[in-house]
N, C-alpha and C. Protein backbone atom coordinates (compact mmCIF):
# COMPACT_ATOMS: atom_id res chain seq x y z
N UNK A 1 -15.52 36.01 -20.81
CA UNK A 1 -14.62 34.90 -21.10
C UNK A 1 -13.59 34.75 -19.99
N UNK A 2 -12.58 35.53 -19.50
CA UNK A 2 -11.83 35.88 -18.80
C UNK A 2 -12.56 35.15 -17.35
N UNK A 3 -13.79 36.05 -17.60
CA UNK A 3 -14.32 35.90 -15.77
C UNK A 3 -14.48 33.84 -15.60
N UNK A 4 -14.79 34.07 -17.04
CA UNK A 4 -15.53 32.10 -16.54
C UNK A 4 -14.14 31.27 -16.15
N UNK A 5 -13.00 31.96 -17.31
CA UNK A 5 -11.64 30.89 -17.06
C UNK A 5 -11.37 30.91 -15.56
N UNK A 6 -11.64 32.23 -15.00
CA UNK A 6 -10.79 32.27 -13.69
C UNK A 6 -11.73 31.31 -12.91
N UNK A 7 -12.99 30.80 -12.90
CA UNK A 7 -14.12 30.96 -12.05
C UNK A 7 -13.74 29.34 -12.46
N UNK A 8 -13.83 28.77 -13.68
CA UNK A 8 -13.12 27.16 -13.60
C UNK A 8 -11.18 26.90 -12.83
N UNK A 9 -10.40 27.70 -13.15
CA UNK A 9 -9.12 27.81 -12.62
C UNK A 9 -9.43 27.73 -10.95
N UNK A 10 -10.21 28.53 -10.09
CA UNK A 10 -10.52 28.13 -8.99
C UNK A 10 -11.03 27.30 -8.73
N UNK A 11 -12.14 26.91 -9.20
CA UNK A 11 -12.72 25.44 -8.87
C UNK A 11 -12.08 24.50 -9.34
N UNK A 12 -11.66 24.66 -9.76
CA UNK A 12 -9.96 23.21 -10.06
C UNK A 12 -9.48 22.80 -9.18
N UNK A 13 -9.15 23.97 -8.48
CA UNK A 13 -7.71 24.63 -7.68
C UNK A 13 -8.26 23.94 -6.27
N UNK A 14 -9.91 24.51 -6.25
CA UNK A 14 -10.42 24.18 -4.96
C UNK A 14 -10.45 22.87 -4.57
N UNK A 15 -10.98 21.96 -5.96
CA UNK A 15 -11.18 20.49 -5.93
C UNK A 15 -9.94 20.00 -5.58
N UNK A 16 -9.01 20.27 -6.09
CA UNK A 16 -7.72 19.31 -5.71
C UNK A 16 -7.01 19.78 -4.51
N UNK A 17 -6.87 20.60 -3.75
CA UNK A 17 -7.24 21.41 -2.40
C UNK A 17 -7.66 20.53 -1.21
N UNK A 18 -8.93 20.60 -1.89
CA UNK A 18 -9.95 19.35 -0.54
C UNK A 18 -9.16 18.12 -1.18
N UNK A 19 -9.15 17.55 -1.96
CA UNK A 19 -8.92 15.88 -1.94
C UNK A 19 -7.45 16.22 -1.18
N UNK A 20 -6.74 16.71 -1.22
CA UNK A 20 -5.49 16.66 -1.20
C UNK A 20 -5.55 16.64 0.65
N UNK A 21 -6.51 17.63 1.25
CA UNK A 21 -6.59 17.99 2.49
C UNK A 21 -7.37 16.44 3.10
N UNK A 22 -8.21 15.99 2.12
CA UNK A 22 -8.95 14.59 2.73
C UNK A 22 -7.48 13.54 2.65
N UNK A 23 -7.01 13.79 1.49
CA UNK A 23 -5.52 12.81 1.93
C UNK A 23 -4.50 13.02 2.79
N UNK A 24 -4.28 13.71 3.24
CA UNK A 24 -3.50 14.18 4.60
C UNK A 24 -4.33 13.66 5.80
N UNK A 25 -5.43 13.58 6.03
CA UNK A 25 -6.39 13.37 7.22
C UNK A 25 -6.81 11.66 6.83
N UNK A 26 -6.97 11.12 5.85
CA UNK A 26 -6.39 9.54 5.82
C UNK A 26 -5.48 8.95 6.05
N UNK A 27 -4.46 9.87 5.89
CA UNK A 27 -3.29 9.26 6.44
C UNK A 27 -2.84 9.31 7.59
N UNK A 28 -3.50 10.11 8.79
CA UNK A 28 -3.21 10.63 9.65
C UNK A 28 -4.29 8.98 10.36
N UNK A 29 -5.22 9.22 10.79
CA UNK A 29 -6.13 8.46 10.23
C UNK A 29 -5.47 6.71 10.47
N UNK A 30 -4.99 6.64 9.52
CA UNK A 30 -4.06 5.14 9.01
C UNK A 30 -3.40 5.17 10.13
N UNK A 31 -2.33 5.99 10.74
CA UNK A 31 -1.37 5.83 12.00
C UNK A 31 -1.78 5.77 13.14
N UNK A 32 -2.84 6.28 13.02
CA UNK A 32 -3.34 6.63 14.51
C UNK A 32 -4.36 4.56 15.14
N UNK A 33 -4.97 4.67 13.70
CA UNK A 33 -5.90 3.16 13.55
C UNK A 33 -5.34 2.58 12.49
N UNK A 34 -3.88 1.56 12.81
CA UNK A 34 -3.77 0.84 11.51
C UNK A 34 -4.67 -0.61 11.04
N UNK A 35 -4.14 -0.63 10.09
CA UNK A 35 -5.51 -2.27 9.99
C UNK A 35 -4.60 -3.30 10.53
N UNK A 36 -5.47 -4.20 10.93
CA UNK A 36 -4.77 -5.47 11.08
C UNK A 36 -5.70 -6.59 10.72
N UNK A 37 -5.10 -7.96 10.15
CA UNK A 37 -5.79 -8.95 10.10
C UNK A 37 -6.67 -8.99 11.30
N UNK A 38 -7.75 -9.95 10.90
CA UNK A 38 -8.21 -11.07 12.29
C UNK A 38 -7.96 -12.09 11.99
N UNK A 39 -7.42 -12.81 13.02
CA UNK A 39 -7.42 -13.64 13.27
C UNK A 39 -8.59 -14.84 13.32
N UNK A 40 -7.97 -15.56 12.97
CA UNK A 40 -9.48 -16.84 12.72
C UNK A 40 -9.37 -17.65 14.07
N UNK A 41 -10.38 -17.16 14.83
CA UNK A 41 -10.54 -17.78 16.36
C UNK A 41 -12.14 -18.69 16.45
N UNK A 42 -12.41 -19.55 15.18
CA UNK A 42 -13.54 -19.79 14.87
C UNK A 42 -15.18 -19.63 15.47
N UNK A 43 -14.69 -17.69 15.67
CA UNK A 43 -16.26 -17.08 15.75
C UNK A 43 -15.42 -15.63 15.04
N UNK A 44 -16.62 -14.86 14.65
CA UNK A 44 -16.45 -13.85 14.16
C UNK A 44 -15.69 -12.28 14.88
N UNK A 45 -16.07 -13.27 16.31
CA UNK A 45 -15.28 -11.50 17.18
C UNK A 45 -15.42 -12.71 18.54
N UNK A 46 -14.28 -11.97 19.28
CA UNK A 46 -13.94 -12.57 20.02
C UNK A 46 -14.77 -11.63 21.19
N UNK A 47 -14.86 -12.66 22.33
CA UNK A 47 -16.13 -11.77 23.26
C UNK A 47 -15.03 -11.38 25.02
N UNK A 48 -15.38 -10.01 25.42
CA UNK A 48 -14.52 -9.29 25.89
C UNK A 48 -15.76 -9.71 27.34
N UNK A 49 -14.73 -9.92 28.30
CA UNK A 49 -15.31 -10.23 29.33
C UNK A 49 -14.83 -9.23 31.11
């Protein structure tokens, strides 16, 4: 009984761990590449010459 609580208490622990570590690295992420509109230049991407 004991052994299983601890063995779910870690995998809890672990799961919210990683998301928490994937949310730090999205946000990092976000600053580095923020979004921006496009602009409506009536074509879909503008062509780099």
């Amino acid at each position: 009984m004991e052994k299983g609580l601890v063995i779910a208490l870690v995998g809890m622990g672990g799961t919210l761990f990683t998301l928490w570590i994937l949310t730090i690295i999205m946000d990092i992420l976000k600053k580095i590449f923020p979004y921006r509109e496009e602009e409506e230049s009536g074509g879909n991407r503008k062509e780099r010459s």
